[in-house]
Protein backbone atom coordinates (compact mmCIF):
# COMPACT_ATOMS: atom_id res chain seq x y z
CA UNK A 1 113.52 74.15 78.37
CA UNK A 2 113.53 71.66 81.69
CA UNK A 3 110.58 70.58 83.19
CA UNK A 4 107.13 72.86 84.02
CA UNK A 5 108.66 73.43 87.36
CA UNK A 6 111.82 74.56 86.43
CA UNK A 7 110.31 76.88 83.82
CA UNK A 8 107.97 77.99 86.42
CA UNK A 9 110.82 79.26 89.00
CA UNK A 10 112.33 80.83 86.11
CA UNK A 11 109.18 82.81 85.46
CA UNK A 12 108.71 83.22 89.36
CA UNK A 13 112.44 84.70 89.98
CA UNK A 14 111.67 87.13 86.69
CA UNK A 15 108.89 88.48 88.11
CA UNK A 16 110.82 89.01 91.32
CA UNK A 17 113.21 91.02 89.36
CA UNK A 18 110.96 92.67 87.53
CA UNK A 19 109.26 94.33 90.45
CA UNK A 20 112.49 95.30 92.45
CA UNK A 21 113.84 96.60 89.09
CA UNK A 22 110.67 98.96 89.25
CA UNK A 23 110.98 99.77 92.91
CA UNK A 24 114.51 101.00 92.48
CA UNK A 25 113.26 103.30 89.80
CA UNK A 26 110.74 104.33 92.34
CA UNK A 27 112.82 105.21 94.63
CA UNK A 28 115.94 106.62 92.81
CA UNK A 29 113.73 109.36 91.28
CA UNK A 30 112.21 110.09 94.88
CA UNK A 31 116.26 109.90 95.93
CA UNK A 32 117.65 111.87 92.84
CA UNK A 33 115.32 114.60 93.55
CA UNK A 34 114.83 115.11 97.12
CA UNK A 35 118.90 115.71 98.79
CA UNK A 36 119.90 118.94 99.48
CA UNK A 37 123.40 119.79 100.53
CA UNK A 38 126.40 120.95 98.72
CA UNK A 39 127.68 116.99 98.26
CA UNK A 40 124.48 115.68 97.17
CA UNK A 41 124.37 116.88 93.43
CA UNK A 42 126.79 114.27 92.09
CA UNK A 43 124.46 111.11 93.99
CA UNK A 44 121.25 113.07 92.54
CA UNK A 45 123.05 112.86 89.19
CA UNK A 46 123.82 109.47 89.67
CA UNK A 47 120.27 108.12 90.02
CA UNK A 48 118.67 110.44 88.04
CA UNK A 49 120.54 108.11 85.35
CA UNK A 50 119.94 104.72 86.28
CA UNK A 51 115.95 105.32 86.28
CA UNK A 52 116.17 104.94 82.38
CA UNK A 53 118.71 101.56 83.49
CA UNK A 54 116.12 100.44 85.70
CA UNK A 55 113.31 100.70 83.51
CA UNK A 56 115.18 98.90 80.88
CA UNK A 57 115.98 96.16 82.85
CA UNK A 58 112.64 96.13 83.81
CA UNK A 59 110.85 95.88 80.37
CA UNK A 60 113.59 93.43 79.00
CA UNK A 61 112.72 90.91 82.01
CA UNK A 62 108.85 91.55 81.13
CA UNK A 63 109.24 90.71 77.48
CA UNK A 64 111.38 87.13 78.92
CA UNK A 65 108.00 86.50 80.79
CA UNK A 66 105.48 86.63 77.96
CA UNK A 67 108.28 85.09 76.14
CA UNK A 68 108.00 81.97 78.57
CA UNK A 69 104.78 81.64 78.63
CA UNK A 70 103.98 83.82 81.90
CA UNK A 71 102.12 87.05 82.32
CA UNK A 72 103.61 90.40 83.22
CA UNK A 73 101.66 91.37 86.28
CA UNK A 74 100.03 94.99 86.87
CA UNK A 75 100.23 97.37 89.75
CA UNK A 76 97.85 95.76 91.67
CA UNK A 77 100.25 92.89 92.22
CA UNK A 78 103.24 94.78 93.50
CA UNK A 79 104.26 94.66 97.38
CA UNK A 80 107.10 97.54 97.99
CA UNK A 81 110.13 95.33 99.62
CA UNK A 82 112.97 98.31 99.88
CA UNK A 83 112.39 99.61 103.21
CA UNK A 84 116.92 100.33 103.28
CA UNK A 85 116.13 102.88 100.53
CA UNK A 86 113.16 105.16 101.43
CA UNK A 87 113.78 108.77 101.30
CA UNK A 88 115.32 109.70 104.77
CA UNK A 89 113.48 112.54 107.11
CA UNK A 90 117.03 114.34 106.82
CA UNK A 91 117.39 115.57 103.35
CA UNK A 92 121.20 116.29 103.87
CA UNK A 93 121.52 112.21 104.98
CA UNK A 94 123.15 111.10 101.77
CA UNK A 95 124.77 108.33 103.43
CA UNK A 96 121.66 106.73 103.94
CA UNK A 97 120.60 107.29 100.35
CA UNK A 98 123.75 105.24 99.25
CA UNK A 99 123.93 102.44 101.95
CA UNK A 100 119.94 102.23 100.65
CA UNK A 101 121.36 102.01 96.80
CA UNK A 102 123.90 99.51 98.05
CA UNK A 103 121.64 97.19 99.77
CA UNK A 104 119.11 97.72 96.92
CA UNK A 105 121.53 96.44 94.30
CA UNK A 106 123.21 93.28 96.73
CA UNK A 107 119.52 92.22 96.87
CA UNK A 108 118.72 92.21 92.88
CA UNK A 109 122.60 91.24 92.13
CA UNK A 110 121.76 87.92 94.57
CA UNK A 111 118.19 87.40 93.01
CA UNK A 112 120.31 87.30 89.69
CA UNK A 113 122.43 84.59 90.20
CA UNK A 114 120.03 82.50 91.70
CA UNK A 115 117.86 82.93 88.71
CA UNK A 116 121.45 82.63 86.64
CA UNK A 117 121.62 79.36 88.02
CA UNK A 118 118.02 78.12 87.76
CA UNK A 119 118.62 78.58 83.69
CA UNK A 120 121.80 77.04 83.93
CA UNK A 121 121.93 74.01 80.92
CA UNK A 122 118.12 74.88 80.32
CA UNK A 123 117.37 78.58 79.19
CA UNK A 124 120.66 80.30 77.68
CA UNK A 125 118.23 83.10 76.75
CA UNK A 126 116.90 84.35 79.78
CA UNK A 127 120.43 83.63 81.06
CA UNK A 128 121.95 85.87 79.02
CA UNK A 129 119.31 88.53 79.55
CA UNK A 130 119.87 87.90 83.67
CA UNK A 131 123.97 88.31 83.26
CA UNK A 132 123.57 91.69 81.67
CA UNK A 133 121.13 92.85 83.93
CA UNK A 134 123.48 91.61 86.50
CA UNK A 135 126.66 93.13 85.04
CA UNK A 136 124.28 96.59 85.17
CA UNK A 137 123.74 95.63 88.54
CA UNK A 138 127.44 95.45 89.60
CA UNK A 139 128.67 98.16 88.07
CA UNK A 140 126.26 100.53 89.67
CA UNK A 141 126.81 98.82 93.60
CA UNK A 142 130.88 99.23 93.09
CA UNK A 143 129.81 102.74 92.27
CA UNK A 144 127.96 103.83 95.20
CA UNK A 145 130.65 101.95 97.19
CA UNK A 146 132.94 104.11 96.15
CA UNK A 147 131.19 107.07 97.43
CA UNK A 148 130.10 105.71 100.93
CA UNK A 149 133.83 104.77 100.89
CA UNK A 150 134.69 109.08 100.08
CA UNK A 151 131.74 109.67 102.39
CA UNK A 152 132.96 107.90 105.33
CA UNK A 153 136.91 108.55 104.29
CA UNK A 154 135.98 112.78 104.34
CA UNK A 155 133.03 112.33 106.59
């Protein structure tokens, strides 16, 4: 491992992750439950099944933290950041639900790489742990592109 400070923006950019990781799992069950509307079963389906993702991703990135040294903070430290993916007023607005996924998932796929990049030549374990969170990550934003694409395509 590099220097204190690297190691220390390491930790820092974990915890980052770790907290948006649990906000999306917030906020997909509050999402996977609340749409109504004939087209909304197969997004409710959708996020119903990346809360257990989420979570994992989550608990993996805590146990890289204690690994490093850092502690895994509690509630009482957590600031909600996803305004893009609150549960809208309309419950038949699915479009909003998925633009909210999409921007959810740019924001953690960016956070990522940079933290990718911070372990670059010094930390190949949390690394690896950050590219298959990331992969995760991907596959789940091409996903919901694909159904603002039908969305917007069918209207």
């Amino acid at each position: 491992m590099a220097d204190q400070a690297r190691k220390d923006q390491i930790v820092e950019g974990l915890k980052q992750a770790y907290w948006m990781e649990l906000e999306a799992a917030i906020n997909f069950i509050a999402c996977s439950i609340n749409p109504d509307g004939v087209r909304a079963a197969e997004i409710k389906q959708s996020l119903a099944g990346d809360v257990v993702a989420e979570i994992g991703h989550a608990q993996a990135v805590a146990a890289r933290i204690k690994e490093l040294g850092g502690t895994v903070p509690g509630s009482q430290g957590f600031e909600p950041t996803q305004t893009s993916l609150q549960p809208p007023e309309d419950s038949t607005d699915i479009v909003s639900v998925i633009r909210g996924v999409i921007d959810v998932e740019g924001a953690v796929i960016e956070l990522y790489n940079r933290v990718i990049a911070l372990c670059d030549g010094v930390d190949y374990v949390t690394q690896d742990l950050c590219i298959r969170c990331l992969a995760d990550e991907e596959t789940h934003k091409v996903e919901f592109e694909g159904f603002l694409k039908e969305y917007e395509t069918r209207g």
